[in-house]
C-alpha atoms as a PDB file:
ATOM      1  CA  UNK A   1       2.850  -8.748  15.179  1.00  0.00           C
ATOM      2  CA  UNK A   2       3.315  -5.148  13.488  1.00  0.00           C
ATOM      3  CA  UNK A   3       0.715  -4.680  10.484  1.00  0.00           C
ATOM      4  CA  UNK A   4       3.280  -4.958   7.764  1.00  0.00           C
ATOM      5  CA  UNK A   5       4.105  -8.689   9.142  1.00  0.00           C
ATOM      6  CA  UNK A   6       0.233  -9.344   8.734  1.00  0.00           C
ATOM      7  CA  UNK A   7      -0.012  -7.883   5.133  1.00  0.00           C
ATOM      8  CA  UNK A   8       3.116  -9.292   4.035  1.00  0.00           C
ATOM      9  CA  UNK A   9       1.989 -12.974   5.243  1.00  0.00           C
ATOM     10  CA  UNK A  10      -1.596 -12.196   3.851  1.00  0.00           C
ATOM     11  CA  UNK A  11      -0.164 -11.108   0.294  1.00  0.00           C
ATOM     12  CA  UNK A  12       2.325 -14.511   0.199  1.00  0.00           C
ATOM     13  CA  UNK A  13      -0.912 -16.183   0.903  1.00  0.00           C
ATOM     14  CA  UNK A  14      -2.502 -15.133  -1.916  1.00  0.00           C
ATOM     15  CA  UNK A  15      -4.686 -12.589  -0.722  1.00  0.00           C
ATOM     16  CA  UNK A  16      -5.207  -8.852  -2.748  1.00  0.00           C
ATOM     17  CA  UNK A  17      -8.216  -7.348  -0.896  1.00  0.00           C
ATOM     18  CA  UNK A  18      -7.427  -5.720   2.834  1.00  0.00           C
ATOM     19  CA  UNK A  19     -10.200  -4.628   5.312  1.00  0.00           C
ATOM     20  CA  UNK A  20      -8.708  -2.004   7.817  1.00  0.00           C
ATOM     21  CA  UNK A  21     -11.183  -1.452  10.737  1.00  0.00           C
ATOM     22  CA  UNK A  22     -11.154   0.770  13.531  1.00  0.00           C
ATOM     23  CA  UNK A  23     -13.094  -0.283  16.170  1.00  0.00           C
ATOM     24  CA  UNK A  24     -15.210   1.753  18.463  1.00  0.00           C
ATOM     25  CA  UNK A  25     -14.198  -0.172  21.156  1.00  0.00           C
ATOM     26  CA  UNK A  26     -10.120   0.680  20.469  1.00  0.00           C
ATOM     27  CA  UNK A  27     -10.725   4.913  20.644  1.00  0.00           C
ATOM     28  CA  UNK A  28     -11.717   7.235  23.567  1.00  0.00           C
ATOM     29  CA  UNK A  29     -15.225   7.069  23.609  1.00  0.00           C
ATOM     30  CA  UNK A  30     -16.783  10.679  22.979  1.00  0.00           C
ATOM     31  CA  UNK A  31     -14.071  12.872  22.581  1.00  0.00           C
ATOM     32  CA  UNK A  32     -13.861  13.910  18.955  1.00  0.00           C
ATOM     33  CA  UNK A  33     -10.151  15.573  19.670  1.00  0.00           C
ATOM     34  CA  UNK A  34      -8.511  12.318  20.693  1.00  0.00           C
ATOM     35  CA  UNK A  35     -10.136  10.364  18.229  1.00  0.00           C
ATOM     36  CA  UNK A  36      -8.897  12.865  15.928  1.00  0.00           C
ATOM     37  CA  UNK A  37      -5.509  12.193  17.080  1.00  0.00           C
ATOM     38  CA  UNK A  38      -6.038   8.441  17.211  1.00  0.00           C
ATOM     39  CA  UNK A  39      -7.064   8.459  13.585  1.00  0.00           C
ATOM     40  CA  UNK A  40      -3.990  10.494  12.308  1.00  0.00           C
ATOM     41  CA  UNK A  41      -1.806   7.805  14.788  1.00  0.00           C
ATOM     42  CA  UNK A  42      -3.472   4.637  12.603  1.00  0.00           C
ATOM     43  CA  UNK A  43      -3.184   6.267   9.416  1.00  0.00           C
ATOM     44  CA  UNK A  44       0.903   6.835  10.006  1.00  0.00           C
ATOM     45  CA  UNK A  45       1.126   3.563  10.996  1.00  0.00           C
ATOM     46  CA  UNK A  46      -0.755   2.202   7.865  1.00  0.00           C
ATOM     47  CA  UNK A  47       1.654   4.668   5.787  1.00  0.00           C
ATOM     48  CA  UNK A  48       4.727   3.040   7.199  1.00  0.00           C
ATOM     49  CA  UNK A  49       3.066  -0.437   6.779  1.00  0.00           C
ATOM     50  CA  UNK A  50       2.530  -0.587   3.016  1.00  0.00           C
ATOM     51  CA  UNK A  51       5.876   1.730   2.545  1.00  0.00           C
ATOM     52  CA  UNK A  52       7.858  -1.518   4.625  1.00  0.00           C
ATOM     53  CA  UNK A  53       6.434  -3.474   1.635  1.00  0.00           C
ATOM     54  CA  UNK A  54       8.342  -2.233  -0.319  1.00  0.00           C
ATOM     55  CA  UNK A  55      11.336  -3.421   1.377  1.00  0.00           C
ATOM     56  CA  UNK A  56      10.143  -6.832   1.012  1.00  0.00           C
ATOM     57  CA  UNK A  57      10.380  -6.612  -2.112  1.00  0.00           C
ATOM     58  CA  UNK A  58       6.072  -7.131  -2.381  1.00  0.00           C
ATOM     59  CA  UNK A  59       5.203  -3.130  -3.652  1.00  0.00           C
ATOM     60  CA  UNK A  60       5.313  -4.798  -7.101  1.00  0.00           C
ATOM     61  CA  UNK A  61       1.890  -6.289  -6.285  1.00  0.00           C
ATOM     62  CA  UNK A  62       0.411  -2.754  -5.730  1.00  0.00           C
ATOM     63  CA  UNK A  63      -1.693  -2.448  -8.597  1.00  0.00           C
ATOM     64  CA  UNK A  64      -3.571  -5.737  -7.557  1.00  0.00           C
ATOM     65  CA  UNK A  65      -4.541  -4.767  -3.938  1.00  0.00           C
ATOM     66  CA  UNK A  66      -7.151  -3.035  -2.856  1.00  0.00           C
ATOM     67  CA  UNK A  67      -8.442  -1.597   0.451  1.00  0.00           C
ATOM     68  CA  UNK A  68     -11.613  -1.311   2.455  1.00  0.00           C
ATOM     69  CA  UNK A  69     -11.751   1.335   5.316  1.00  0.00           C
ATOM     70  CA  UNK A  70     -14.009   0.914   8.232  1.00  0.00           C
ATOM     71  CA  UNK A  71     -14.851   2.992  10.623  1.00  0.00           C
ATOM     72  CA  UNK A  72     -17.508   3.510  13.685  1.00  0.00           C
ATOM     73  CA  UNK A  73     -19.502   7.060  13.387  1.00  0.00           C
ATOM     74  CA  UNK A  74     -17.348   8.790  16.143  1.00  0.00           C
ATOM     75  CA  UNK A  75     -14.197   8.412  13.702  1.00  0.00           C
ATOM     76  CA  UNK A  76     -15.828   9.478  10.096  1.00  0.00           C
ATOM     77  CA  UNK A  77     -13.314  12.592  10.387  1.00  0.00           C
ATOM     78  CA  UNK A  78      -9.881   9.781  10.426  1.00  0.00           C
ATOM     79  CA  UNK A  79     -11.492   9.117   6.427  1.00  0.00           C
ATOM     80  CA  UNK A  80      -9.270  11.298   4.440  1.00  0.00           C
ATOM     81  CA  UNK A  81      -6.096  10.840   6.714  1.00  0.00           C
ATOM     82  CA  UNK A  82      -6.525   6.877   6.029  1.00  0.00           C
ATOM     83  CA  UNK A  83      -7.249   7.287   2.514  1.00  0.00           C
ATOM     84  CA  UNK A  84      -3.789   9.529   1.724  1.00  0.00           C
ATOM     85  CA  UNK A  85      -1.852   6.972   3.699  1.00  0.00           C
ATOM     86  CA  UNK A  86      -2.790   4.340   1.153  1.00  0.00           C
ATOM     87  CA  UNK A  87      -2.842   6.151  -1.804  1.00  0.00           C
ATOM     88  CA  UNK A  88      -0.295   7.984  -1.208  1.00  0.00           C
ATOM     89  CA  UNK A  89       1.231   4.775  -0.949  1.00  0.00           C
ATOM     90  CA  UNK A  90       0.230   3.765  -4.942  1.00  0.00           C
ATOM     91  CA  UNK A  91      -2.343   1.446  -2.969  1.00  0.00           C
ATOM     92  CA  UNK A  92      -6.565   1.579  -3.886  1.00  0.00           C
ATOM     93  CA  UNK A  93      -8.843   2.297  -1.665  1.00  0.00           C
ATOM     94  CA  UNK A  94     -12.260   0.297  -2.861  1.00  0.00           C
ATOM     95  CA  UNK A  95     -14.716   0.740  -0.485  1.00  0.00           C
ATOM     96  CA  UNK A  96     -15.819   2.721   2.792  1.00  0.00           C
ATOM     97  CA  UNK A  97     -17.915   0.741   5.784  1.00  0.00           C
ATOM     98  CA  UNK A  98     -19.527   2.508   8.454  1.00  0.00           C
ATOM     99  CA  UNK A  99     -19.718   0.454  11.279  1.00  0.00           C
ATOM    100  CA  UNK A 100     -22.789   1.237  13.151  1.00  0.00           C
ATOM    101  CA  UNK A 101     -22.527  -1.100  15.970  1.00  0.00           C
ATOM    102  CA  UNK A 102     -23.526   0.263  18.639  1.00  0.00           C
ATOM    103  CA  UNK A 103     -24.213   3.994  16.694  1.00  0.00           C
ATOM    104  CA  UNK A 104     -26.843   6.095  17.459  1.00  0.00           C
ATOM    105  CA  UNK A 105     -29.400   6.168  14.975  1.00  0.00           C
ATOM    106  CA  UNK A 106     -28.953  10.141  14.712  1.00  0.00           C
ATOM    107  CA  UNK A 107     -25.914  10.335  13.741  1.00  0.00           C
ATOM    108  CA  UNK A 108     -26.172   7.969  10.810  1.00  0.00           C
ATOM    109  CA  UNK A 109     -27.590  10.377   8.302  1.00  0.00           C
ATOM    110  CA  UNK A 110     -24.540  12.754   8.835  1.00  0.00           C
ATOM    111  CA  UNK A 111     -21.955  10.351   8.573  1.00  0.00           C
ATOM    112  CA  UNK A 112     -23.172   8.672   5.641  1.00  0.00           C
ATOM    113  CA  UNK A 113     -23.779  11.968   3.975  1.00  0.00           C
ATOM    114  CA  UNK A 114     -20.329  12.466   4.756  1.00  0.00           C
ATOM    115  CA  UNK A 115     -19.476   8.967   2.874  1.00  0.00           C
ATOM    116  CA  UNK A 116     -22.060   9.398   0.255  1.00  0.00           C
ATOM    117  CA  UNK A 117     -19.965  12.812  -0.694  1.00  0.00           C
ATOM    118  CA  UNK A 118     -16.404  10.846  -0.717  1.00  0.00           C
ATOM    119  CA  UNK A 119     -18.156   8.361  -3.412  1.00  0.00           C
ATOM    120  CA  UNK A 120     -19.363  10.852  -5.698  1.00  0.00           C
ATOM    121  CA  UNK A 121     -15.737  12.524  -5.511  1.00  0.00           C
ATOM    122  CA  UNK A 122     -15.084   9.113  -6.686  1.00  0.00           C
ATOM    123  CA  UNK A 123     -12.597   8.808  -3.958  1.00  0.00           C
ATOM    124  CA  UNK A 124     -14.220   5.345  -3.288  1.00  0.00           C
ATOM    125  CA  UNK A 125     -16.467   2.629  -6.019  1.00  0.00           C
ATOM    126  CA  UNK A 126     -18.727   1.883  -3.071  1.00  0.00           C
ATOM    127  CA  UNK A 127     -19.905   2.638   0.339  1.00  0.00           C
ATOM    128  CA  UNK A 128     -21.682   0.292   2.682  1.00  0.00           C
ATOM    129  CA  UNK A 129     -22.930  -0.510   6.314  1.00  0.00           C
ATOM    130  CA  UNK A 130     -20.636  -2.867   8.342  1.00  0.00           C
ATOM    131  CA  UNK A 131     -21.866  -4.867  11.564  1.00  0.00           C
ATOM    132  CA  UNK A 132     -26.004  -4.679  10.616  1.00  0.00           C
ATOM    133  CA  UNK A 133     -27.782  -6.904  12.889  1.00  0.00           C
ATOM    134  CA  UNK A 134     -31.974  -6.156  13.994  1.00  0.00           C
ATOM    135  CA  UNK A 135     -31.609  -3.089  12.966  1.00  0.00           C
ATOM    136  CA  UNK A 136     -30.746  -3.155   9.483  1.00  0.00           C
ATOM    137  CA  UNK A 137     -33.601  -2.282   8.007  1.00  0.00           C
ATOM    138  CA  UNK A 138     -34.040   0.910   9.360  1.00  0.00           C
ATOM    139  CA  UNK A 139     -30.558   1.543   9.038  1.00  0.00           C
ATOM    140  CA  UNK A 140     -30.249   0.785   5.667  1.00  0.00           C
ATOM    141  CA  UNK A 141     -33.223   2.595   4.336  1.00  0.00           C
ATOM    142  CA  UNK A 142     -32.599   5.934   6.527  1.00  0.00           C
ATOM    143  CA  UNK A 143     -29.331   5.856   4.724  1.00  0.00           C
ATOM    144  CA  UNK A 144     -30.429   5.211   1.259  1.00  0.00           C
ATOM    145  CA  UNK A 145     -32.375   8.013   1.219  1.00  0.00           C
ATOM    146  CA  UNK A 146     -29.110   9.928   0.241  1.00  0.00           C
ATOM    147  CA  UNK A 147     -27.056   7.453  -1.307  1.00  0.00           C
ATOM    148  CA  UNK A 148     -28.062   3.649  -2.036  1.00  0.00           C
ATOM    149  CA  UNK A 149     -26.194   1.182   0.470  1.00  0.00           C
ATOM    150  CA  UNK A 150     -23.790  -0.653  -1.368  1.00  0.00           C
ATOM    151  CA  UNK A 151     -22.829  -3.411   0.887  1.00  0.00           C
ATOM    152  CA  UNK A 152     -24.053  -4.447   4.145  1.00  0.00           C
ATOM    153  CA  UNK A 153     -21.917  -6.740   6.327  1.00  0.00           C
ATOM    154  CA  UNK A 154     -24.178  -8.356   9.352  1.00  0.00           C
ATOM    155  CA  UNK A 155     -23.548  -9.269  13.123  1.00  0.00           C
ATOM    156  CA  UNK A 156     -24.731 -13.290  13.034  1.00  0.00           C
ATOM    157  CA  UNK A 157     -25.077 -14.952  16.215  1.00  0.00           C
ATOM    158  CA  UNK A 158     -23.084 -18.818  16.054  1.00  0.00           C
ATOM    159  CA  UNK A 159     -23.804 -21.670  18.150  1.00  0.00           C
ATOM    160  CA  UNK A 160     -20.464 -20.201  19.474  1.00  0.00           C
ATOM    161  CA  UNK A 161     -22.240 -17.363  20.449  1.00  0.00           C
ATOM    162  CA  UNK A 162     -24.539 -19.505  23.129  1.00  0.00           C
END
């Protein structure tokens, strides 16, 4: 189904608060061109998303959503494309994640810098760490040394998991 199906069912649902991820997984690994180009690809499509909301008739709910953007450390740079796709839009953009799955711990401290920046624009209310798991710790305090960690979202294993 095409994103603006999704949010549309989400927002007759009931739901106001929208998590767009990017996952490291989805991107060329390593090359910092194409993910460049990848990232300007996702943020037309979530520009032409929220603007088909409007033909739904749902853009009047606008001031009651909000947005969280997450993205692994390779994509950082896709930040400000995402962001002027949604506000642009008339949409908020709450929060930034950094996924860190899978990140190497040196280039952390850049990309949160890099966040930490974007909140004190007051682009975003809040920045946080998404998919912590043993590593948390370190992550979170090599990070807060420029900028406290707002949110952390953790990696649990399930008895699905097993």
């Amino acid at each position: 189904p095409e994103l603006s199906e999704d949010i549309s069912s989400a927002l007759c649902a009931g739901l106001r608060h929208f998590t767009l991820t990017m996952a490291q997984s989805d991107m060329p690994s390593g090359d910092e061109n194409m993910a460049l180009m990848e990232g300007r690809l996702r943020a037309m499509q979530v520009g032409k998303a929220l603007h088909n909301l409007k033909r739904r008739y749902l853009n009047f709910l606008r001031s009651a959503m909000k947005f969280t953007i997450v993205l692994p450390t390779l994509h950082i740079a896709c930040y400000p494309e995402l962001r002027h796709a949604i506000v642009s839009s008339g949409y908020i953009v709450d929060g930034w994640m950094l996924d860190v799955r899978g990140a190497k711990p040196a280039s952390l401290a850049p990309c949160w810098k890099t966040m930490a920046e974007a909140k004190r624009r007051n682009e975003v209310d809040w920045i946080g760490l998404w998919g912590c798991g043993r590593a948390a710790p370190d992550q979170v305090a090599k990070c807060s040394a420029f900028e406290k960690v707002s949110t952390c979202a953790y990696d649990m294993a399930t008895y699905l998991d097993q």
